[in-house]
N, C-alpha and C. Protein backbone atom coordinates (compact mmCIF):
# COMPACT_ATOMS: atom_id res chain seq x y z
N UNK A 1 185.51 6.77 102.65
CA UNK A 1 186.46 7.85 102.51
C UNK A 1 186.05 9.01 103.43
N UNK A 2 186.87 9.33 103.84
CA UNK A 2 186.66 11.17 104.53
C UNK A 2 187.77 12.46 104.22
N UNK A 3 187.14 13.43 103.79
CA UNK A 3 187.99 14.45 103.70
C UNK A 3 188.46 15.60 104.67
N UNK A 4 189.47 15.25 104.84
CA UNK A 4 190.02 16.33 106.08
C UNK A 4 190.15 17.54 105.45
N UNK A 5 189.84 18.80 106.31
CA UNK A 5 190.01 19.84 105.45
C UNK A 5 190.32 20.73 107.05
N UNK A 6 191.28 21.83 106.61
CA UNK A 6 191.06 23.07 107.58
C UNK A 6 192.00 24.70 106.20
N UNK A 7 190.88 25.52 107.41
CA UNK A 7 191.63 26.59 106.69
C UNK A 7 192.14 27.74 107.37
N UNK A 8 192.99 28.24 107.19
CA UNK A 8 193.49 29.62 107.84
C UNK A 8 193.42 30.63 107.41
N UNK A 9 192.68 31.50 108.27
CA UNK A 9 192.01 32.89 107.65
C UNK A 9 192.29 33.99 108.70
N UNK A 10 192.00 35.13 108.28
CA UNK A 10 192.07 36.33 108.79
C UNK A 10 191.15 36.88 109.68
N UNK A 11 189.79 35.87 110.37
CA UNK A 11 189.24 36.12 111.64
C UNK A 11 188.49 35.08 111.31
N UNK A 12 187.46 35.05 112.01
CA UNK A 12 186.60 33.99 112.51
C UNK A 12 184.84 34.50 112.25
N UNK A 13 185.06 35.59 111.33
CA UNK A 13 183.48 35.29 110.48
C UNK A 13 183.66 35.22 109.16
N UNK A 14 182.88 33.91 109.34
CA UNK A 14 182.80 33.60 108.06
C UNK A 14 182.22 33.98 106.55
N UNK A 15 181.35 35.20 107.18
CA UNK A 15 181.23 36.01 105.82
C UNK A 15 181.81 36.60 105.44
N UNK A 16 182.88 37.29 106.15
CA UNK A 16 183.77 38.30 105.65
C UNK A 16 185.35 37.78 105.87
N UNK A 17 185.38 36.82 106.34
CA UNK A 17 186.92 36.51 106.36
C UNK A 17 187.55 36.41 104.59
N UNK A 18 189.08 36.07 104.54
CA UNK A 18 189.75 35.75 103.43
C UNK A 18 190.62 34.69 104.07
N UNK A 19 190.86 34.11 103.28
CA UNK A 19 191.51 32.56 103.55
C UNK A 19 192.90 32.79 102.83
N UNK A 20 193.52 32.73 104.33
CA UNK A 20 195.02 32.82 103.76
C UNK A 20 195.84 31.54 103.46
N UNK A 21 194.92 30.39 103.72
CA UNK A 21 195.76 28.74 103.55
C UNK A 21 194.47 27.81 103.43
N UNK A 22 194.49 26.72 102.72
CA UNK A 22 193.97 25.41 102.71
C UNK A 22 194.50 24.47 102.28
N UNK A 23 194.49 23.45 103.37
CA UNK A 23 194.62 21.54 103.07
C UNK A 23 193.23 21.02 102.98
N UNK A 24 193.48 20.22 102.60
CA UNK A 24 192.35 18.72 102.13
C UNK A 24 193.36 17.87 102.03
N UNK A 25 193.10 16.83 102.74
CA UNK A 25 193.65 15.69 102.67
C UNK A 25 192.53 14.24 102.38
N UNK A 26 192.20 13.57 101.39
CA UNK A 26 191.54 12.37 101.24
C UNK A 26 192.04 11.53 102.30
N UNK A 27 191.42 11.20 102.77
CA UNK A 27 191.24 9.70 103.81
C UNK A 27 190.57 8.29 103.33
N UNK A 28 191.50 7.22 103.89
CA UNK A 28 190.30 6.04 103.83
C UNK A 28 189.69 5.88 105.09
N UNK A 29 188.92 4.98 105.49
CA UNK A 29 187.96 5.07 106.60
C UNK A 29 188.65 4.65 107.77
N UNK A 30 190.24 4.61 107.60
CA UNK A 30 190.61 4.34 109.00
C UNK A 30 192.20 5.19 108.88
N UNK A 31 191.59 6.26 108.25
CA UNK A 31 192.19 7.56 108.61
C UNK A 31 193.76 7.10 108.18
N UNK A 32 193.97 6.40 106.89
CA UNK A 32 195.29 6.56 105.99
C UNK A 32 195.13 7.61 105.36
N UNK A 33 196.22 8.48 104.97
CA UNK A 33 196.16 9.21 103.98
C UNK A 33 196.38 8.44 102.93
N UNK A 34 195.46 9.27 101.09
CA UNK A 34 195.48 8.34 100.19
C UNK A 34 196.14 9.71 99.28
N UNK A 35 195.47 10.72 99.20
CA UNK A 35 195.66 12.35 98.88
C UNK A 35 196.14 13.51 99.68
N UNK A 36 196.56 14.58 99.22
CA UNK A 36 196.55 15.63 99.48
C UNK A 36 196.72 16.86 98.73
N UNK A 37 196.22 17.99 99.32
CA UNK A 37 196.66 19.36 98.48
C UNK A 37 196.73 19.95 99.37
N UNK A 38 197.25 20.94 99.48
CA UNK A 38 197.28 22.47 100.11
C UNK A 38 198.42 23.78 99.42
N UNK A 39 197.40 24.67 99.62
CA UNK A 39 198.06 26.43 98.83
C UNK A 39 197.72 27.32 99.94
N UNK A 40 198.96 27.76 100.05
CA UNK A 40 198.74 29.50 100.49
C UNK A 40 197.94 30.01 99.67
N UNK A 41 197.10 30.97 99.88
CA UNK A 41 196.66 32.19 99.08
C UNK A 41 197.06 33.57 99.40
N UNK A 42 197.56 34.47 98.12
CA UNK A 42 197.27 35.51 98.11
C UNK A 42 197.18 36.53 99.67
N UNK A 43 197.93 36.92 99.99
CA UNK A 43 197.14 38.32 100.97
C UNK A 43 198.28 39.38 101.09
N UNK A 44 198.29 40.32 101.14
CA UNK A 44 199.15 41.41 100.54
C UNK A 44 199.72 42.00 101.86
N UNK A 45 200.54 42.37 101.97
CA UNK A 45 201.47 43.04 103.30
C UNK A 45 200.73 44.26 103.59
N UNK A 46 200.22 45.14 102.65
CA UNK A 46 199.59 46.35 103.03
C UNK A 46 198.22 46.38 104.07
N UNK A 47 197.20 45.06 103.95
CA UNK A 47 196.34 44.93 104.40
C UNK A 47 196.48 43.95 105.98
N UNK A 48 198.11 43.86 106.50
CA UNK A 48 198.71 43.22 107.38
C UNK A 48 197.33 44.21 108.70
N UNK A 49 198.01 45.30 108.64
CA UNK A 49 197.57 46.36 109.31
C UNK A 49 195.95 46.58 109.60
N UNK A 50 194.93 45.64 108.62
CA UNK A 50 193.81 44.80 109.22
C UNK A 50 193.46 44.08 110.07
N UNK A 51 194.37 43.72 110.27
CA UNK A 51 194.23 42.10 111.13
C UNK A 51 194.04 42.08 112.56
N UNK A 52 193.02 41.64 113.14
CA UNK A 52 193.15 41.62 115.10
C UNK A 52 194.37 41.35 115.32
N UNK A 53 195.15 41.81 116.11
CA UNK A 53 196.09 41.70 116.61
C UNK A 53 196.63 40.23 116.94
N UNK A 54 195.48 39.49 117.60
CA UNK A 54 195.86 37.82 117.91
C UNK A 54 195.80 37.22 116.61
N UNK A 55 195.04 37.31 115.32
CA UNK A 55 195.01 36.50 114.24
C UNK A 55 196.63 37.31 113.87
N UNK A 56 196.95 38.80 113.74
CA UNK A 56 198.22 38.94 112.92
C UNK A 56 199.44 37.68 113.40
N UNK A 57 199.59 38.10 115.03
CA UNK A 57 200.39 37.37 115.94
C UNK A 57 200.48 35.33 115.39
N UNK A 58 199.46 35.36 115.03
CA UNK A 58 199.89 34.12 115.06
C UNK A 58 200.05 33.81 113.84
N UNK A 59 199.85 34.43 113.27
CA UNK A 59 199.92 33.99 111.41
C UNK A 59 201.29 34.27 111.42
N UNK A 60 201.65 36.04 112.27
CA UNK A 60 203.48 36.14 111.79
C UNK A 60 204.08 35.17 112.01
N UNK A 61 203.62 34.60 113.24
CA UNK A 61 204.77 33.87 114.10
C UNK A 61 204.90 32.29 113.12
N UNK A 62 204.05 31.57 112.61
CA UNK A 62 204.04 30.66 111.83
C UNK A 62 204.45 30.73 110.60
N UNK A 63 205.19 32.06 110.11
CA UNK A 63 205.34 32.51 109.04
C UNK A 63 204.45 32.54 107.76
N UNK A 64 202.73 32.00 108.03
CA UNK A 64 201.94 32.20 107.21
C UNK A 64 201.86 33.43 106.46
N UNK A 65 201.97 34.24 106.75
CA UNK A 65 201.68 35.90 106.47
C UNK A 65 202.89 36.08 105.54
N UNK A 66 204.13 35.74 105.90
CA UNK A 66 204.94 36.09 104.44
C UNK A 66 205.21 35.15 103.70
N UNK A 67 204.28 33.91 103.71
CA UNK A 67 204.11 33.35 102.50
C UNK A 67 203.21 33.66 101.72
N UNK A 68 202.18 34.06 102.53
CA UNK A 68 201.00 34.58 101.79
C UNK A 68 201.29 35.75 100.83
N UNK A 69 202.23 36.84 100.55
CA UNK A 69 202.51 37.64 100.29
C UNK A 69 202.85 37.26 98.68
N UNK A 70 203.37 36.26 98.92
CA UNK A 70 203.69 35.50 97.75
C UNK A 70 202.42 34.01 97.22
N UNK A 71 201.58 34.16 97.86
CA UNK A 71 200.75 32.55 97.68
C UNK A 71 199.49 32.98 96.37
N UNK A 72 199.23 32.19 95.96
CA UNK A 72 198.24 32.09 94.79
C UNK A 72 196.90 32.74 94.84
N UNK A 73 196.44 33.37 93.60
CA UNK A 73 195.39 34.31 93.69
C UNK A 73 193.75 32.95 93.91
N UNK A 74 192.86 33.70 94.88
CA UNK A 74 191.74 32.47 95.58
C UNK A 74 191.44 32.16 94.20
N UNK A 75 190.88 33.11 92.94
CA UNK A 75 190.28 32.04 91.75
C UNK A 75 190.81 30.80 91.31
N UNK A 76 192.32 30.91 91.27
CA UNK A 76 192.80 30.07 90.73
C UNK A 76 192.90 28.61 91.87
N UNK A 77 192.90 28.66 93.48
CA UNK A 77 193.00 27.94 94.39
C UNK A 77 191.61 26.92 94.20
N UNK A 78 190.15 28.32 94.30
CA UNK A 78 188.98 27.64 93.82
C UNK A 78 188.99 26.37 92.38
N UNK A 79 189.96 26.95 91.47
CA UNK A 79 189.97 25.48 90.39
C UNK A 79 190.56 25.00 90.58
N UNK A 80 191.81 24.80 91.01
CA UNK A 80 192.25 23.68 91.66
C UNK A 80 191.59 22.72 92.48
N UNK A 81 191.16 23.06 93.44
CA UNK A 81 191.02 22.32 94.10
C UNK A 81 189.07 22.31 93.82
N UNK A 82 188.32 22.60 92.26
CA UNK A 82 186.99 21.53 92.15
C UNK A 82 187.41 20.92 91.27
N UNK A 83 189.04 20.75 91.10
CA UNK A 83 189.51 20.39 89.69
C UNK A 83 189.43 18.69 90.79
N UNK A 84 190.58 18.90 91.59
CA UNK A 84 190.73 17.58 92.48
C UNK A 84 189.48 17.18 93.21
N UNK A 85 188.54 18.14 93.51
CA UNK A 85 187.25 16.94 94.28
C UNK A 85 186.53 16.19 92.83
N UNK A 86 186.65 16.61 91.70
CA UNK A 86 186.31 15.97 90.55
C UNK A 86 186.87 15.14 90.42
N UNK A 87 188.17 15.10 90.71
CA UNK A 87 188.96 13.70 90.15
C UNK A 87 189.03 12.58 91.48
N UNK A 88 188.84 13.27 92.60
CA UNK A 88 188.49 12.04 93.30
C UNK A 88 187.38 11.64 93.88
N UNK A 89 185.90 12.80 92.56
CA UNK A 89 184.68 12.13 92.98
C UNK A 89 184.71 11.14 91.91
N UNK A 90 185.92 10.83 90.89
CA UNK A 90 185.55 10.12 89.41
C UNK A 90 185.70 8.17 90.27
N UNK A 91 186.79 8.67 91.45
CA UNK A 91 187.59 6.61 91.98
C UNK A 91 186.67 6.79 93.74
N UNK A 92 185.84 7.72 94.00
CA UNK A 92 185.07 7.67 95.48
C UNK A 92 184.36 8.23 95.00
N UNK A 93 183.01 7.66 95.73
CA UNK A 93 181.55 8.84 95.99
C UNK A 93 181.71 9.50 96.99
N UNK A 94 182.07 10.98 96.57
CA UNK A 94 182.52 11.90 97.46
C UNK A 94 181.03 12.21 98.47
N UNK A 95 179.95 11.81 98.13
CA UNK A 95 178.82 11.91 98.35
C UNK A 95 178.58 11.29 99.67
N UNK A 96 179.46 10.42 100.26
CA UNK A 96 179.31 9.32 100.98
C UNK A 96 180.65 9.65 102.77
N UNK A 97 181.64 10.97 101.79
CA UNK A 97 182.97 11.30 102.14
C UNK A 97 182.37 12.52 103.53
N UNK A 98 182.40 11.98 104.83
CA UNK A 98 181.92 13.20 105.52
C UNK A 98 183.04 14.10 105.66
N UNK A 99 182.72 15.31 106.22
CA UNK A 99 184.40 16.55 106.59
C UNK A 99 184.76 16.38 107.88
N UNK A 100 186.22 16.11 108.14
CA UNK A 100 186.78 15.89 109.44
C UNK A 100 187.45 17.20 109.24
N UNK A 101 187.72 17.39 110.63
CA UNK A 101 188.04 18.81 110.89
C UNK A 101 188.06 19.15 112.94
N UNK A 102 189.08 20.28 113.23
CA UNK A 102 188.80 20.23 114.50
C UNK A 102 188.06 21.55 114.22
N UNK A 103 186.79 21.29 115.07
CA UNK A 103 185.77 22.68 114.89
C UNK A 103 185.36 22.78 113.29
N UNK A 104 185.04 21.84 112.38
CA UNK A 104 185.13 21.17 110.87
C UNK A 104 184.16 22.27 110.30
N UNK A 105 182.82 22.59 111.35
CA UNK A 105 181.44 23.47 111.02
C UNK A 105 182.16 24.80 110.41
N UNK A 106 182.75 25.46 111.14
CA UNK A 106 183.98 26.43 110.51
C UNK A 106 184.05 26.14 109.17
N UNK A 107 184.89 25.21 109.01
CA UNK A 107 185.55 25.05 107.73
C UNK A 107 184.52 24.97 106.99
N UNK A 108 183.55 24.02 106.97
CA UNK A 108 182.93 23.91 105.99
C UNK A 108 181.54 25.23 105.20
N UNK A 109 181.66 25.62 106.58
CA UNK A 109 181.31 27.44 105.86
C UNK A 109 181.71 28.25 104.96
N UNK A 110 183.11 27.96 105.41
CA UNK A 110 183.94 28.58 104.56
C UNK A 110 184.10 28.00 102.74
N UNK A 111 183.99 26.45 102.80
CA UNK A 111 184.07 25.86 102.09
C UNK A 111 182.51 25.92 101.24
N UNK A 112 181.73 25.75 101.67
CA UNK A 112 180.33 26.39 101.17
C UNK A 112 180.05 27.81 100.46
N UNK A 113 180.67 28.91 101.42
CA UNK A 113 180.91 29.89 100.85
C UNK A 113 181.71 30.47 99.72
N UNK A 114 182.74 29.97 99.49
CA UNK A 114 183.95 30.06 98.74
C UNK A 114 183.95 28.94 97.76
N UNK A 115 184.21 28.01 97.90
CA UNK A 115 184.11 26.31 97.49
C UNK A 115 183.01 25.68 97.17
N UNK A 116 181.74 26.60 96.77
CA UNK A 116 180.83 25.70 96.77
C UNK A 116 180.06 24.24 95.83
N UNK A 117 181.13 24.59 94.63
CA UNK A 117 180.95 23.33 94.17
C UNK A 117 181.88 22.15 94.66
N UNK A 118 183.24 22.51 95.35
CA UNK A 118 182.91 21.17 95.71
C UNK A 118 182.94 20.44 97.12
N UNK A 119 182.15 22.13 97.75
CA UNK A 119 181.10 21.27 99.14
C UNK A 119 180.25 20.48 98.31
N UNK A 120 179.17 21.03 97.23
CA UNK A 120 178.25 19.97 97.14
C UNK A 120 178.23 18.67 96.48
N UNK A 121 179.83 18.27 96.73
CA UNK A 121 180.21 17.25 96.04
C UNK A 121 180.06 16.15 97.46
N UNK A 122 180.23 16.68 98.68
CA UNK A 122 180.55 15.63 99.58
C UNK A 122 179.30 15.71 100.68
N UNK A 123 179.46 14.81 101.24
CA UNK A 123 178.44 14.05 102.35
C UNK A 123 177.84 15.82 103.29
N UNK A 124 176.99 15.48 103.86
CA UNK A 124 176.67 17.00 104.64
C UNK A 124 176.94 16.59 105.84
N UNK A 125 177.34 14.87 106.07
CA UNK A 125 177.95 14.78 107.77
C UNK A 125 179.73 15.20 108.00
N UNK A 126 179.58 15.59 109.53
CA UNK A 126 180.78 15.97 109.65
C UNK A 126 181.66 15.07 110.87
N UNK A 127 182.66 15.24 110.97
CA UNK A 127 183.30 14.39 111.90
C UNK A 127 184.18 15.34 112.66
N UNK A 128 184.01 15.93 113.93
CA UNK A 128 184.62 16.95 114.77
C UNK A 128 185.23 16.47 115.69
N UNK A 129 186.85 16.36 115.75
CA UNK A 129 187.57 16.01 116.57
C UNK A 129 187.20 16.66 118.12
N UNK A 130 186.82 17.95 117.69
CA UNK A 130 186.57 19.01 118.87
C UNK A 130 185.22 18.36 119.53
N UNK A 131 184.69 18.02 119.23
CA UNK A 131 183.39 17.08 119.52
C UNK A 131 183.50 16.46 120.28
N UNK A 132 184.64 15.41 119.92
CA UNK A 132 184.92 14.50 120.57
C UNK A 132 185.92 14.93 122.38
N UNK A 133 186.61 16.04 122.24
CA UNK A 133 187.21 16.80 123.07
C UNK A 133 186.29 16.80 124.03
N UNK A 134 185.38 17.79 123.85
CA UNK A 134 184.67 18.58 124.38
C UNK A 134 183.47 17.42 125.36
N UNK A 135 183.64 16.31 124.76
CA UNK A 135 182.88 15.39 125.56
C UNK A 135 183.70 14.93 125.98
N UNK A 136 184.86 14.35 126.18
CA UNK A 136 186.26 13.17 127.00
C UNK A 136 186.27 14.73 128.02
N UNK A 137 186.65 15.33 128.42
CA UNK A 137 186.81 16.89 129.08
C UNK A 137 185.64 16.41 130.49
N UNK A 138 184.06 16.58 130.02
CA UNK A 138 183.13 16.24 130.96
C UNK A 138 183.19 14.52 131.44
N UNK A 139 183.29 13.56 130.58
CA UNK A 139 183.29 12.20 131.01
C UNK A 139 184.74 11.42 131.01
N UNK A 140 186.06 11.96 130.40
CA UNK A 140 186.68 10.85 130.56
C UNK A 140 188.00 11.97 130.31
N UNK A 141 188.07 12.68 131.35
CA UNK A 141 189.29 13.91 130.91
C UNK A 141 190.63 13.15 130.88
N UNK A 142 191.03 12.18 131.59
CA UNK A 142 192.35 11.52 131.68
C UNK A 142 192.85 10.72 130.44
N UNK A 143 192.06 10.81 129.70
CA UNK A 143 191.87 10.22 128.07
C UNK A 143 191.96 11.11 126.90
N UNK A 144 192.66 12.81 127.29
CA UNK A 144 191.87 13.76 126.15
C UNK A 144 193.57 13.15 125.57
N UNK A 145 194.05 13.43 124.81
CA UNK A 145 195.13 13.17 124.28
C UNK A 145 196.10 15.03 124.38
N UNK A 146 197.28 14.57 124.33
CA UNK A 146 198.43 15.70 124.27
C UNK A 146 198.62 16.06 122.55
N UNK A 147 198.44 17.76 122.46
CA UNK A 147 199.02 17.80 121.75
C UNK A 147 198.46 19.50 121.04
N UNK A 148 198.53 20.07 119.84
CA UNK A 148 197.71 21.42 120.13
C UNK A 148 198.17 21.64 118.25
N UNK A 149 197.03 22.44 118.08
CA UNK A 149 197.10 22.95 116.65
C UNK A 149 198.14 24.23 116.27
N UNK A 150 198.91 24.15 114.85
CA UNK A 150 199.64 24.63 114.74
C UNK A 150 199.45 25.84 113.90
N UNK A 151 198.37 26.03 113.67
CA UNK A 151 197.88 27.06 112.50
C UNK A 151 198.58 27.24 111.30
N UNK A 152 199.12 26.03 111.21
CA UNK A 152 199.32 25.84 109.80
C UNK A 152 198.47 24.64 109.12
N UNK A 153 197.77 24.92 107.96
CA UNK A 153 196.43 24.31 107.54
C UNK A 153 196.44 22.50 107.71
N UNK A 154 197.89 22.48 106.67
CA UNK A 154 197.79 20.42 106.31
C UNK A 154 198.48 19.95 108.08
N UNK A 155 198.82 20.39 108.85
CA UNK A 155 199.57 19.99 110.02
C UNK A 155 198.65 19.57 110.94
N UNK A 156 197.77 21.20 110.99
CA UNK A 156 196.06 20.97 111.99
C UNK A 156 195.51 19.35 111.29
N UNK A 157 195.26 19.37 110.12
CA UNK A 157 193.87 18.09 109.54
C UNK A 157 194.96 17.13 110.19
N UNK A 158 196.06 16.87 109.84
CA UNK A 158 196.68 16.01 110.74
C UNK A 158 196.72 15.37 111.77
N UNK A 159 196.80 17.01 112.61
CA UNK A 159 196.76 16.74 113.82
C UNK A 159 194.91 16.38 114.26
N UNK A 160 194.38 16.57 113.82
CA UNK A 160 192.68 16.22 113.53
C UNK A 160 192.58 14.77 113.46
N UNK A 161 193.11 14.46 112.79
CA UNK A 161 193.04 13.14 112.23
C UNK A 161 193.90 12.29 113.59
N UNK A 162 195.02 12.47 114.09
CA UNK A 162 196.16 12.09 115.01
C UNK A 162 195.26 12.02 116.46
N UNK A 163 194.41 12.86 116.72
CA UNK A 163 193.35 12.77 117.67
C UNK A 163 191.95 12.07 117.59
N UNK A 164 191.92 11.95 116.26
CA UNK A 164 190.71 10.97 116.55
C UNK A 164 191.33 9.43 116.47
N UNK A 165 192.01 9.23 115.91
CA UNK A 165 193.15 7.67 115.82
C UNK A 165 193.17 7.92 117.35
N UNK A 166 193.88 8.80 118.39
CA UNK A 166 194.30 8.49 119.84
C UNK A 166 193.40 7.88 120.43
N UNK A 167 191.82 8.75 120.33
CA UNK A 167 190.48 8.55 120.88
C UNK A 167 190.02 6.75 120.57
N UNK A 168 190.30 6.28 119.20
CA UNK A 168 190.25 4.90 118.43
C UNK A 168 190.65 4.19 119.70
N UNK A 169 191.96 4.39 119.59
CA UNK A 169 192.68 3.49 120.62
C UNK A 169 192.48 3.29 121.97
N UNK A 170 191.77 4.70 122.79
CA UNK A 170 191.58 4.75 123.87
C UNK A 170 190.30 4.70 124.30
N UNK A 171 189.78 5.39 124.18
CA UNK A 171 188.14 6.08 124.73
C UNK A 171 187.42 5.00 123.78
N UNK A 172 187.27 5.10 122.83
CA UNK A 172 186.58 4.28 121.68
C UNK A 172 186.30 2.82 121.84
N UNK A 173 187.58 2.40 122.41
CA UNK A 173 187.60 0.75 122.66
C UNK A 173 187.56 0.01 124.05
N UNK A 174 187.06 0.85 124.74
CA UNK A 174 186.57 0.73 126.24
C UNK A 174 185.44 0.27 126.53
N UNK A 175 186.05 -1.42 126.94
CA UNK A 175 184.19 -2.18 127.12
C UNK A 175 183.59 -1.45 128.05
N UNK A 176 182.47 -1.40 127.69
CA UNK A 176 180.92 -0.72 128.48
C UNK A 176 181.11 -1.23 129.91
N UNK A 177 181.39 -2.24 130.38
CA UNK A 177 181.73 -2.62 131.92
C UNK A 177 182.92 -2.31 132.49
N UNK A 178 183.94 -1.58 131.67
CA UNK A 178 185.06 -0.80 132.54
C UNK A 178 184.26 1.07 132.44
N UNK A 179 183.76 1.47 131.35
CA UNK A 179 182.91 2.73 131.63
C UNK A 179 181.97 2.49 132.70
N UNK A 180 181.21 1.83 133.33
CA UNK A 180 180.41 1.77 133.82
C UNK A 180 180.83 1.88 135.37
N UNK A 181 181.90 1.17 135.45
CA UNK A 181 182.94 0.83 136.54
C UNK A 181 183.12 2.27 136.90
N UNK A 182 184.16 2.72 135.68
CA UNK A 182 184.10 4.24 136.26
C UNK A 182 183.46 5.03 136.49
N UNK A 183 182.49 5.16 135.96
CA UNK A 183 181.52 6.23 136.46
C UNK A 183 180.56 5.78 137.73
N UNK A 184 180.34 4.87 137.44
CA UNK A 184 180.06 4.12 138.96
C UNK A 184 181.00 4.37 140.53
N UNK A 185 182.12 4.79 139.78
CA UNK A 185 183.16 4.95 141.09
C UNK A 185 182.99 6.46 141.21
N UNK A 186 182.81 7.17 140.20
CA UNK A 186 182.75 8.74 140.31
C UNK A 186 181.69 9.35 141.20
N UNK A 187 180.28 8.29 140.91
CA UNK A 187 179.09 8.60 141.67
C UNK A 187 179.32 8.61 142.98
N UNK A 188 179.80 6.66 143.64
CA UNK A 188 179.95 6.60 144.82
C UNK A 188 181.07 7.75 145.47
N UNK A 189 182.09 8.11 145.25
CA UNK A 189 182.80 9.16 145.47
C UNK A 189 182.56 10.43 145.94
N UNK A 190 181.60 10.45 144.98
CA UNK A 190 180.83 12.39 145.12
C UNK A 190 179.82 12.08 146.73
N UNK A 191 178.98 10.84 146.99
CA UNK A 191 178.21 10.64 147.85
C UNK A 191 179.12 10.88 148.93
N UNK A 192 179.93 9.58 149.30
CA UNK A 192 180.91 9.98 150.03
C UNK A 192 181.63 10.82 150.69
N UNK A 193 181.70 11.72 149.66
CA UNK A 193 182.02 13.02 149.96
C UNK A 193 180.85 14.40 150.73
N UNK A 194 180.14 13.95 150.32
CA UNK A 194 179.04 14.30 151.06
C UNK A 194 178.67 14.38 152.10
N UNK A 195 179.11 12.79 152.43
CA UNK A 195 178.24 12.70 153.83
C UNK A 195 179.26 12.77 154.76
């Protein structure tokens, strides 16, 4: 099993942010969905006027921000959702369940911080789509896949999940003697060019 998770918040430190959205989505190991949840939370129009300008911008524009106005207070989001890693540590060993996620280390800060019983319900490995990016980019850029996060929470793990399935199909299943080929052609190339 793996649990996809992302969250949308109001900046990018994680000690002091507030989380204006979370998905979790349960996975089986070849990235079916089996579960899901996701809630807006809570964040009030008055404290709009906080916000960096690029986090307001994109939250308005996704209409996160006036759902949030209306979305559920975090205590109650927090039992919900150690209500559900309980019930699907009762049919999986969540213990075993690593966190997929693009940039996942994020999330799971957040999820540590906020969530912490039921981070310590699941595996401490993670599975980073961005990982995987960030290496096809230096070795195999014609392979990164199309496509871009929407900052809306269950859409991103999706789209998380939709990129590492692309990578499956492509990068992943590439016998070692067509990689070799290529990079072998990249070397002779650069010499070439050289001389």
């Amino acid at each position: 099993m793996i649990i996809g998770l992302d969250f949308e918040t109001t900046g990018l430190d994680t000690d002091t942010l507030e989380v204006l959205e979370i998905a979790v989505i349960l996975y089986d190991d070849d990235l079916n969905e089996v579960d899901s949840y996701e809630k807006v939370v809570y964040y009030p129009e008055d404290a709009w006027s906080d916000l960096n300008p690029v986090v307001y911008k994109m939250h308005l524009d996704s209409g996160l921000l006036h759902e949030a106005t209306d979305g559920e207070f975090l205590p109650e989001v927090q039992l919900e959702v150690a209500l559900l890693f309980q019930k699907w540590n009762e049919s999986y060993d969540l213990r075993r369940a690593p966190l997929m996620g693009n940039s996942v280390h994020f999330d799971r800060a957040i999820l540590r911080r906020l969530f912490r019983e039921s981070h310590d319900l699941l595996s401490h490995r993670n599975i980073d789509a961005s990982s995987l990016t960030e290496l096809a980019k230096r070795w195999e850029p014609e392979i990164i896949p199309t496509g871009h996060m929407s900052h809306r929470a269950i859409e991103d793990v999706r789209e998380s999940a939709r990129v590492l399935l692309e990578y499956r199909k492509t990068w992943l299943k590439i016998p070692w003697s067509v990689r070799l080929q290529r990079w072998w052609s990249k070397i002779i190339g650069r010499g070439s060019k050289s001389s």
